[in-house]
C-alpha atoms as a PDB file:
ATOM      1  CA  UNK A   1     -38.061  -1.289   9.813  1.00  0.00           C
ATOM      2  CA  UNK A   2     -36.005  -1.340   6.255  1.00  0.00           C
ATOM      3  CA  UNK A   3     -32.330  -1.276   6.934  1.00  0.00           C
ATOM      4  CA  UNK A   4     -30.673   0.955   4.369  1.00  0.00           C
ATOM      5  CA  UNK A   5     -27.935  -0.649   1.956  1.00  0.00           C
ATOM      6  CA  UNK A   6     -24.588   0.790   2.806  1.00  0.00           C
ATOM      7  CA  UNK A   7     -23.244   0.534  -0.531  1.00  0.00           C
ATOM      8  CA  UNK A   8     -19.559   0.715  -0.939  1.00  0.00           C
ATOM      9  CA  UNK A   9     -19.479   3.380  -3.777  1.00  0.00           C
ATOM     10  CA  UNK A  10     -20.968   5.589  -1.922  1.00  0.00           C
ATOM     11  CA  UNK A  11     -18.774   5.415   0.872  1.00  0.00           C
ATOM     12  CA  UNK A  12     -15.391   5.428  -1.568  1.00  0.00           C
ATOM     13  CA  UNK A  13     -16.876   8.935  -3.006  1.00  0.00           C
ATOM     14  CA  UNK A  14     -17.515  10.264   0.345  1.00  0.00           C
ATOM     15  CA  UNK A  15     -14.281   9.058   1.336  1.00  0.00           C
ATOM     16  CA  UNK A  16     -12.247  10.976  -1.599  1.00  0.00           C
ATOM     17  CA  UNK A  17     -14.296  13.690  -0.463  1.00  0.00           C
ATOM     18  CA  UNK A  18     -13.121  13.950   2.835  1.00  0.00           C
ATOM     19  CA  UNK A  19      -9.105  13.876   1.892  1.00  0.00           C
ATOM     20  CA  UNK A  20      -8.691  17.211   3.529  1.00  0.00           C
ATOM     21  CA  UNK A  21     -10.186  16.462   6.407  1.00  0.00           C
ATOM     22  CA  UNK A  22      -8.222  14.097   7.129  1.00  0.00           C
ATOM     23  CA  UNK A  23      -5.276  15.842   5.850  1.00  0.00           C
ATOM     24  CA  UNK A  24      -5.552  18.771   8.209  1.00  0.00           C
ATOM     25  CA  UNK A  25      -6.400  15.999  11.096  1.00  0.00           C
ATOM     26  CA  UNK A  26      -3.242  14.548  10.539  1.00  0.00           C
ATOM     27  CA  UNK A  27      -1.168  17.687  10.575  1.00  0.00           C
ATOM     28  CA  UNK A  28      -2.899  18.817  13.827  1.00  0.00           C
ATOM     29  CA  UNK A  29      -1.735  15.271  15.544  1.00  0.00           C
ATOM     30  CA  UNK A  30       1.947  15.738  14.177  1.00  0.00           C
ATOM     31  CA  UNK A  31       2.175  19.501  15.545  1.00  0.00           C
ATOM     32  CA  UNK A  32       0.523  18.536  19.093  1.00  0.00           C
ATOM     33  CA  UNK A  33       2.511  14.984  19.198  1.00  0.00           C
ATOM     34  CA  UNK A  34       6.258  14.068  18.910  1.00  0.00           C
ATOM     35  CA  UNK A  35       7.063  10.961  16.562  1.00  0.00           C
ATOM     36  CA  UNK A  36      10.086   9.339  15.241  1.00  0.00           C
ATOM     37  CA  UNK A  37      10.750   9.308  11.725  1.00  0.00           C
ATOM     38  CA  UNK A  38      11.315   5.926  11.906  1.00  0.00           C
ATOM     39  CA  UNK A  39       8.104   4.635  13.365  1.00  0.00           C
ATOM     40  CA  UNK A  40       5.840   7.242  11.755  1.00  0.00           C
ATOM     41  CA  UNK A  41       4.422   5.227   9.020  1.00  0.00           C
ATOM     42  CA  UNK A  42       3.335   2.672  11.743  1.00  0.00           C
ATOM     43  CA  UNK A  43       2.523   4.880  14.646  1.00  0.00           C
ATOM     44  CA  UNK A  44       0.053   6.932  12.479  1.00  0.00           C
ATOM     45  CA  UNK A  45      -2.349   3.893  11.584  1.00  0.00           C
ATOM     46  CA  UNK A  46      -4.115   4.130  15.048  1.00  0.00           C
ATOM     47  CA  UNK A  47      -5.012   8.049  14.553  1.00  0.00           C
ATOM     48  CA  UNK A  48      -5.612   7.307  10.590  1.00  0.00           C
ATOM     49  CA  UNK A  49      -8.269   4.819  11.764  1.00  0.00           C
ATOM     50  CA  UNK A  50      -9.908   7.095  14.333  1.00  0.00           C
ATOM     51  CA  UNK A  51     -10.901   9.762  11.720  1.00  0.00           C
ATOM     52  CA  UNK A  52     -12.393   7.267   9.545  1.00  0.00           C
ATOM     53  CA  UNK A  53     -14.462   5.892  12.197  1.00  0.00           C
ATOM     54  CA  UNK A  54     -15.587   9.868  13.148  1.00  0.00           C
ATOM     55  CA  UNK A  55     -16.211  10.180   9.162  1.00  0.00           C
ATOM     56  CA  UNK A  56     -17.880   7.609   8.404  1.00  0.00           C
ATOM     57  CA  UNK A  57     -20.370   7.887  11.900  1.00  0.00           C
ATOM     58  CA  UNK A  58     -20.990  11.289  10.271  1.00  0.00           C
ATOM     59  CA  UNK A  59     -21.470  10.082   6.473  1.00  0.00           C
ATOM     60  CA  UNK A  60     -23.805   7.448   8.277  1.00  0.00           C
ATOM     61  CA  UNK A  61     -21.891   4.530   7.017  1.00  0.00           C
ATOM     62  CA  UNK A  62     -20.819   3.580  10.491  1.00  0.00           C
ATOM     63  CA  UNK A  63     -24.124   3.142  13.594  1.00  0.00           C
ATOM     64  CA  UNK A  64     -22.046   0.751  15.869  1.00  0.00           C
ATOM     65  CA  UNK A  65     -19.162  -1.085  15.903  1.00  0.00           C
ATOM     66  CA  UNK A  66     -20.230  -4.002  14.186  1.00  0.00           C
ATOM     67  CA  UNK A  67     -20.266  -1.822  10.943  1.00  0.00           C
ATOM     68  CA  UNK A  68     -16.040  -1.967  10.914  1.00  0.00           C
ATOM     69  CA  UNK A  69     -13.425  -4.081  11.404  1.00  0.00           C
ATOM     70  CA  UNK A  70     -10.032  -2.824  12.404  1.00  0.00           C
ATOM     71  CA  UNK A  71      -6.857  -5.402  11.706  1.00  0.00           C
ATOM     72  CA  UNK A  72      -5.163  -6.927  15.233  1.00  0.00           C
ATOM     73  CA  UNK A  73      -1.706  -7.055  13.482  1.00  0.00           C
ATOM     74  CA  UNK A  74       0.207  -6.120  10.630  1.00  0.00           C
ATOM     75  CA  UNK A  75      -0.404  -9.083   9.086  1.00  0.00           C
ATOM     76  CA  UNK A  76      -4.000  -8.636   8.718  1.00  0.00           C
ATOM     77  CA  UNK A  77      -5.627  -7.461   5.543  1.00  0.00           C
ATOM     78  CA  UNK A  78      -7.184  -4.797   5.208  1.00  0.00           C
ATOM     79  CA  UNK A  79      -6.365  -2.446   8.082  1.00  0.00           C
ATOM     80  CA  UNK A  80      -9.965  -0.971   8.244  1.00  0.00           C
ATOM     81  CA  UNK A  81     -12.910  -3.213   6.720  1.00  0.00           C
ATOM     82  CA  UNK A  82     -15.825  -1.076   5.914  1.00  0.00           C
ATOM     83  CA  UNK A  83     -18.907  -3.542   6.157  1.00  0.00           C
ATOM     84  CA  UNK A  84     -20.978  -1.722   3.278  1.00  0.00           C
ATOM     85  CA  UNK A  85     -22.390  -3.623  -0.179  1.00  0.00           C
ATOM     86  CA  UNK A  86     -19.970  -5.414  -1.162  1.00  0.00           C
ATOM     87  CA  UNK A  87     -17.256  -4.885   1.991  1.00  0.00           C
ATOM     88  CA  UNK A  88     -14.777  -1.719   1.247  1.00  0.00           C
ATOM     89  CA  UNK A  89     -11.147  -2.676   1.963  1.00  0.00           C
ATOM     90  CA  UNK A  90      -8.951   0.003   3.025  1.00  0.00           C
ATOM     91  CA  UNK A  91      -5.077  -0.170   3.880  1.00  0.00           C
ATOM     92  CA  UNK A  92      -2.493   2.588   5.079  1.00  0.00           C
ATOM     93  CA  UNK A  93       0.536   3.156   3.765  1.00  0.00           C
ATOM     94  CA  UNK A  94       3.100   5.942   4.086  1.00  0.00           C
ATOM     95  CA  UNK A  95       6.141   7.585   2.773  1.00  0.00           C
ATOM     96  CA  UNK A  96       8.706   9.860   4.066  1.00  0.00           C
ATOM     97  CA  UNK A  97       9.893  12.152   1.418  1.00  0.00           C
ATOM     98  CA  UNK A  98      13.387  12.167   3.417  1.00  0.00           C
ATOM     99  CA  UNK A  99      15.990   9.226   4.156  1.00  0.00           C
ATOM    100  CA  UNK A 100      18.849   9.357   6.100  1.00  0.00           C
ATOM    101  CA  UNK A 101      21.816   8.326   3.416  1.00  0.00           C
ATOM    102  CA  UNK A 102      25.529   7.965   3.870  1.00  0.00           C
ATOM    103  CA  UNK A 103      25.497  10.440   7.505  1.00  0.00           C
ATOM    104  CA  UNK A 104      22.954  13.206   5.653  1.00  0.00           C
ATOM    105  CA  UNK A 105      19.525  13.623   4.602  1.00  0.00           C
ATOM    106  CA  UNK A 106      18.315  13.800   0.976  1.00  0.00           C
ATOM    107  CA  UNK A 107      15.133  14.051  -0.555  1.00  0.00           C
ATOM    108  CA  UNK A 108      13.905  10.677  -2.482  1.00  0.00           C
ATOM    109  CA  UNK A 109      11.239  10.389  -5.055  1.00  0.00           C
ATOM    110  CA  UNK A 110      10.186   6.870  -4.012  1.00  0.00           C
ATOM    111  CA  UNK A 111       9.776   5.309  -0.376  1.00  0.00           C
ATOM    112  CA  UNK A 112      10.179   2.044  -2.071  1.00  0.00           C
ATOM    113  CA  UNK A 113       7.212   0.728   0.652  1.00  0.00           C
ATOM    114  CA  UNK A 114       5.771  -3.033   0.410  1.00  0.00           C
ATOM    115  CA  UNK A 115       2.798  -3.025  -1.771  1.00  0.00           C
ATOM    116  CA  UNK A 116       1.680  -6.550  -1.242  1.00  0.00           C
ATOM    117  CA  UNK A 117       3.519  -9.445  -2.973  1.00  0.00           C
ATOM    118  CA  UNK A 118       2.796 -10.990  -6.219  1.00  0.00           C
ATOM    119  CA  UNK A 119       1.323 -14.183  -4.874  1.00  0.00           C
ATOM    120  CA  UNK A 120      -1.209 -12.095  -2.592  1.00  0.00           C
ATOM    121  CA  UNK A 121      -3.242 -10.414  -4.798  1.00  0.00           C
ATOM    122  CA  UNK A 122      -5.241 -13.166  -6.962  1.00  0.00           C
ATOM    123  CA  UNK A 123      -6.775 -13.765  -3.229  1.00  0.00           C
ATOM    124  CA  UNK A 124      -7.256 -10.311  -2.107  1.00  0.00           C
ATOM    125  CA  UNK A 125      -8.679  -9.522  -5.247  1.00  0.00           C
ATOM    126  CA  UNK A 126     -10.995 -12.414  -4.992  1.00  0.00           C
ATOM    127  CA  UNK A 127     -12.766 -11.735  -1.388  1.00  0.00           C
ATOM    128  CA  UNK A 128     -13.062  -7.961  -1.839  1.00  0.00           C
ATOM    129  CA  UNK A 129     -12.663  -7.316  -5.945  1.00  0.00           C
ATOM    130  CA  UNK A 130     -10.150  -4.982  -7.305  1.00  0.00           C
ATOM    131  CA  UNK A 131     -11.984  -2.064  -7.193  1.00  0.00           C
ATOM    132  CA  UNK A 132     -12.782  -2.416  -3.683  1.00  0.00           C
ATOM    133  CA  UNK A 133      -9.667  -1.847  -2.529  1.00  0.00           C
ATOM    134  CA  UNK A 134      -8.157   1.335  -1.833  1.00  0.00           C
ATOM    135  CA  UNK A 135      -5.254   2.545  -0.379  1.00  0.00           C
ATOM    136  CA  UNK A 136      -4.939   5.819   1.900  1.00  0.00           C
ATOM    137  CA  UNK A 137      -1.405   6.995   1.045  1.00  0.00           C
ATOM    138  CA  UNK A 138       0.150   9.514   3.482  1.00  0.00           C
ATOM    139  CA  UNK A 139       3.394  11.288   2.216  1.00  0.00           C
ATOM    140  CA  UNK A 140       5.592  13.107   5.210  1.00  0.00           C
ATOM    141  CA  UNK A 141       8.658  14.922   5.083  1.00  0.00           C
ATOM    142  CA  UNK A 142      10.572  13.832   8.452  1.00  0.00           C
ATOM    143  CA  UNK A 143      14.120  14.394   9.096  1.00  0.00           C
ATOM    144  CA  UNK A 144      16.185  15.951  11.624  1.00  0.00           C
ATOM    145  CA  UNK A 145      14.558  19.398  10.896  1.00  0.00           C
ATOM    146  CA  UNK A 146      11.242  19.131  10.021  1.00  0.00           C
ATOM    147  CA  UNK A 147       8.306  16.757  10.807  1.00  0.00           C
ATOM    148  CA  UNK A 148       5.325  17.472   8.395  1.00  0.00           C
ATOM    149  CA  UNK A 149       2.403  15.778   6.462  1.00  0.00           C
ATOM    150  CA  UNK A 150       2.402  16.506   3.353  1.00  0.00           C
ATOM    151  CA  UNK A 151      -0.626  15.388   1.247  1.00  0.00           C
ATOM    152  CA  UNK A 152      -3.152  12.432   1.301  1.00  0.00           C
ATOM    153  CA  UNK A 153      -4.259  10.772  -1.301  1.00  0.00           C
ATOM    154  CA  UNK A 154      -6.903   7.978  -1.729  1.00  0.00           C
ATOM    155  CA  UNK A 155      -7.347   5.406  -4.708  1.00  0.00           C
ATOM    156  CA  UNK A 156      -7.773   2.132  -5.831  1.00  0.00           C
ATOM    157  CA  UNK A 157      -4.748   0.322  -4.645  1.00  0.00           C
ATOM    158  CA  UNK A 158      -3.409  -0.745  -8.464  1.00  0.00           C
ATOM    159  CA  UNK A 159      -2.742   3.459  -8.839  1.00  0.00           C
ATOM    160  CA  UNK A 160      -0.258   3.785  -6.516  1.00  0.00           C
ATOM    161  CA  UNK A 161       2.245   0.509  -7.652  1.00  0.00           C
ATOM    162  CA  UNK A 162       4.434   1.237 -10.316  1.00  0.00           C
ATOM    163  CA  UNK A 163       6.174  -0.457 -13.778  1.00  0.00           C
ATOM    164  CA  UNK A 164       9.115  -1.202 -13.994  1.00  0.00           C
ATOM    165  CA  UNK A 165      10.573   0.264 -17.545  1.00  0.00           C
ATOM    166  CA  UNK A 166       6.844  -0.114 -18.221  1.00  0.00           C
ATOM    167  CA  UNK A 167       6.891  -3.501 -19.237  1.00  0.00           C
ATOM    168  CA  UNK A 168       6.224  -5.485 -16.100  1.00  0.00           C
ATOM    169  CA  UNK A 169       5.236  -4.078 -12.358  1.00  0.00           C
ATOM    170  CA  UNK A 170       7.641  -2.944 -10.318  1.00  0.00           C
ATOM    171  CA  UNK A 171       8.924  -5.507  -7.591  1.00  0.00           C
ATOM    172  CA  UNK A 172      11.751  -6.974  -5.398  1.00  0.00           C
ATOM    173  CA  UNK A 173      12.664 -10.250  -7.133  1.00  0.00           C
ATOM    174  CA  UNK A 174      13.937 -12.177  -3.853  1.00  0.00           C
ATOM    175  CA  UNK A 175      10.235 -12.193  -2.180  1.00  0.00           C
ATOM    176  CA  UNK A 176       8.246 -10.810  -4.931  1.00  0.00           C
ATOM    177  CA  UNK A 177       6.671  -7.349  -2.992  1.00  0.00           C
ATOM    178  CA  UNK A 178       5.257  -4.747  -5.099  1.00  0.00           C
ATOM    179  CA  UNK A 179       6.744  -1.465  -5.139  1.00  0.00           C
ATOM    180  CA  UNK A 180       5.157   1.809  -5.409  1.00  0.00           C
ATOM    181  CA  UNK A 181       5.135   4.780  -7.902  1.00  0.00           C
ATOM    182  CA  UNK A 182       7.334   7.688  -7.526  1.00  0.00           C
ATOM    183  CA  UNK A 183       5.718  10.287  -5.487  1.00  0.00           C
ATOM    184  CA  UNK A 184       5.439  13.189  -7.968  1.00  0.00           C
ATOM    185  CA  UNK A 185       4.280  10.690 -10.760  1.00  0.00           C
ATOM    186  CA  UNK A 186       0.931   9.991 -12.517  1.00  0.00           C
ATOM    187  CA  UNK A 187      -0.435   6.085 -12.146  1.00  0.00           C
ATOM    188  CA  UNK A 188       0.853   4.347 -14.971  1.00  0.00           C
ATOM    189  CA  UNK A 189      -1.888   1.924 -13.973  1.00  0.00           C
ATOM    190  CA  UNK A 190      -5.581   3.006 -14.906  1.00  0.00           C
ATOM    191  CA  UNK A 191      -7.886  -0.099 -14.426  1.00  0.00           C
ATOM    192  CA  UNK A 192      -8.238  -3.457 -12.556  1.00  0.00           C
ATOM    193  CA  UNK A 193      -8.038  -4.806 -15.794  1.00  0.00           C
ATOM    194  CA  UNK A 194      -4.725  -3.199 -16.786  1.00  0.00           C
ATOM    195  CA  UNK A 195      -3.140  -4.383 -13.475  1.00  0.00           C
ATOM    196  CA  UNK A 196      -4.607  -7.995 -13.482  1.00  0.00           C
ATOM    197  CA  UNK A 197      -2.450  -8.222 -16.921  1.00  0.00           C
ATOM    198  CA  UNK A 198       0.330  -6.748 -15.597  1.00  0.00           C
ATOM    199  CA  UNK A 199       0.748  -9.470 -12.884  1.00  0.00           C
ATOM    200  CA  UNK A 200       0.149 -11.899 -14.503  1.00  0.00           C
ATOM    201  CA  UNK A 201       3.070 -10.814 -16.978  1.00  0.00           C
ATOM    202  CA  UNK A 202       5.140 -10.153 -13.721  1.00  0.00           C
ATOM    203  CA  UNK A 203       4.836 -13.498 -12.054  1.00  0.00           C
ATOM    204  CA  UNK A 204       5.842 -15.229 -15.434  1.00  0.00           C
ATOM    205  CA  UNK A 205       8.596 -12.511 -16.083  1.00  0.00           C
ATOM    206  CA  UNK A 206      10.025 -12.994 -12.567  1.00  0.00           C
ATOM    207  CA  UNK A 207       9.597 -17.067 -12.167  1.00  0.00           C
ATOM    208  CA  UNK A 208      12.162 -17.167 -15.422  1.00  0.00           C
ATOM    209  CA  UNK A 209      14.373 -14.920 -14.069  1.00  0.00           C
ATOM    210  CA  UNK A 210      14.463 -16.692 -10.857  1.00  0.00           C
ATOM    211  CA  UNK A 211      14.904 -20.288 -12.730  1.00  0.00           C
ATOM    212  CA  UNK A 212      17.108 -19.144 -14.811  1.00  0.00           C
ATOM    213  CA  UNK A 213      19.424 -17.896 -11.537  1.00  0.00           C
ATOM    214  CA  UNK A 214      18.868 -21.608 -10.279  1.00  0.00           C
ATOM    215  CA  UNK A 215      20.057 -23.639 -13.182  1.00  0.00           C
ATOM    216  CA  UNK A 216      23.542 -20.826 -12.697  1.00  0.00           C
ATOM    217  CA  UNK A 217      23.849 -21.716  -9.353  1.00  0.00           C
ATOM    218  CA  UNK A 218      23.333 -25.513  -9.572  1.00  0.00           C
ATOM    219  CA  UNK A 219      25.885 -25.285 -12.726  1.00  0.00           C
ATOM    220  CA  UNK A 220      28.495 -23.953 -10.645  1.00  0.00           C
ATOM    221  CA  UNK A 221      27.942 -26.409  -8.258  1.00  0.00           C
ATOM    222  CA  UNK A 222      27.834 -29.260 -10.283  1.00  0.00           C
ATOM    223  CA  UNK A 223      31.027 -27.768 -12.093  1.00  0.00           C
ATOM    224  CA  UNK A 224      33.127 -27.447  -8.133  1.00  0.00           C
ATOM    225  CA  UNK A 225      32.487 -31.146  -7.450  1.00  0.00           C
ATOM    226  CA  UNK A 226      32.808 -32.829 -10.563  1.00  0.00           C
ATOM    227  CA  UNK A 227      36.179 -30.974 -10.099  1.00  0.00           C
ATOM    228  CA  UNK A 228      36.704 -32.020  -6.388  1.00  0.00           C
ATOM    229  CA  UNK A 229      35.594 -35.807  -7.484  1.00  0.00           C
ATOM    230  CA  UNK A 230      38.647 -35.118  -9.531  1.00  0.00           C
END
């Protein structure tokens, strides 16, 4: 019997192919299911990763359970491991379109979510490649009125992470976690390539910044007790 290669390709153009279906899946679970806004983007994964499994049965990428691997925790990666040619990584991430600010709710253009940190990604990039990683990125709008999905999109992770003044990606300097685009934006970021520049430029741009902050602080200090020594 010749086993047929699952090739991962194939299964990342079936996948884009089946946004709505999992768009309107996820909108049926939010109107039959109460959540809280704060706990959404975490309490979804376990429904996100039962309509892949049904898809992917159907697309014939999935005959058992041996075929995918679902993460334990949260600090697993990916969160769903599609064991085609070469493995397809796939993560979840989510952003509510609403925040709670200052006793009100206004409507943001960025859920500023973690997007991996700089020192990650050489490895990631290294056991899956680049391009076989993709993100499933569910936008909401939850707040003390409404509690709705609002689109789905799927692409190679590097599309969703945005520049910062487009000269370097855009992170948190104290931990150095990627940040995402705006929601309504294009991907400034078009290729592996393009994004395996990028962080390299970022780690660089941020380690100088972050020396340069040192040598401050050990200045002052060396300043306060020369000056206590008297």
């Amino acid at each position: 019997m010749i086993t047929k290669i699952k090739k991962s390709n194939d299964a990342t153009a079936y996948l884009k192919t089946s946004v709505n279906k999992i768009l309107n899946y996820l909108r049926k679970i939010v109107s039959n299911k109460k959540f809280n806004y704060r706990t959404f983007g975490t309490s979804i994964e376990e429904h996100l990763t039962d309509i892949l499994v049904k898809l992917f049965t159907e697309g014939g990428f999935i005959e058992n359970n041996k075929d995918y691997v679902v993460a334990l925790n949260k600090n697993y990666f990916p969160d769903f491991e599609l064991k085609t040619t070469p493995p397809l990584a796939i993560e979840f991430k989510s952003g509510n379109k609403s925040q709670y600010r200052k006793e009100k709710w206004v409507v943001v253009k960025n859920s500023e979510n973690d997007m991996g940190t700089l020192n990650e990604w050489p490895q990631k990039i290294k056991k899956f490649g680049g391009d076989n990683i993709y993100y499933i990125f569910v936008i909401y709008n939850f707040n003390d009125q409404t509690e709705e999905v609002l689109n789905v999109e799927i692409a190679p992770f590097y599309q969703f992470i945005g520049l910062n003044k487009g000269k370097v990606l855009k992170y948190r300097e104290k931990d150095g976690n990627l940040r995402p685009k705006d929601f309504e934006s294009n991907s400034p970021i078009k290729t592996l390539k393009q994004f395996e520049d990028l962080l390299n430029k970022t780690v660089i741009y941020r380690s100088k910044r972050v020396i340069k902050k040192h040598r401050s602080i050990i200045k002052k200090v060396a300043q306060t007790s020369k000056k206590e020594l008297g």
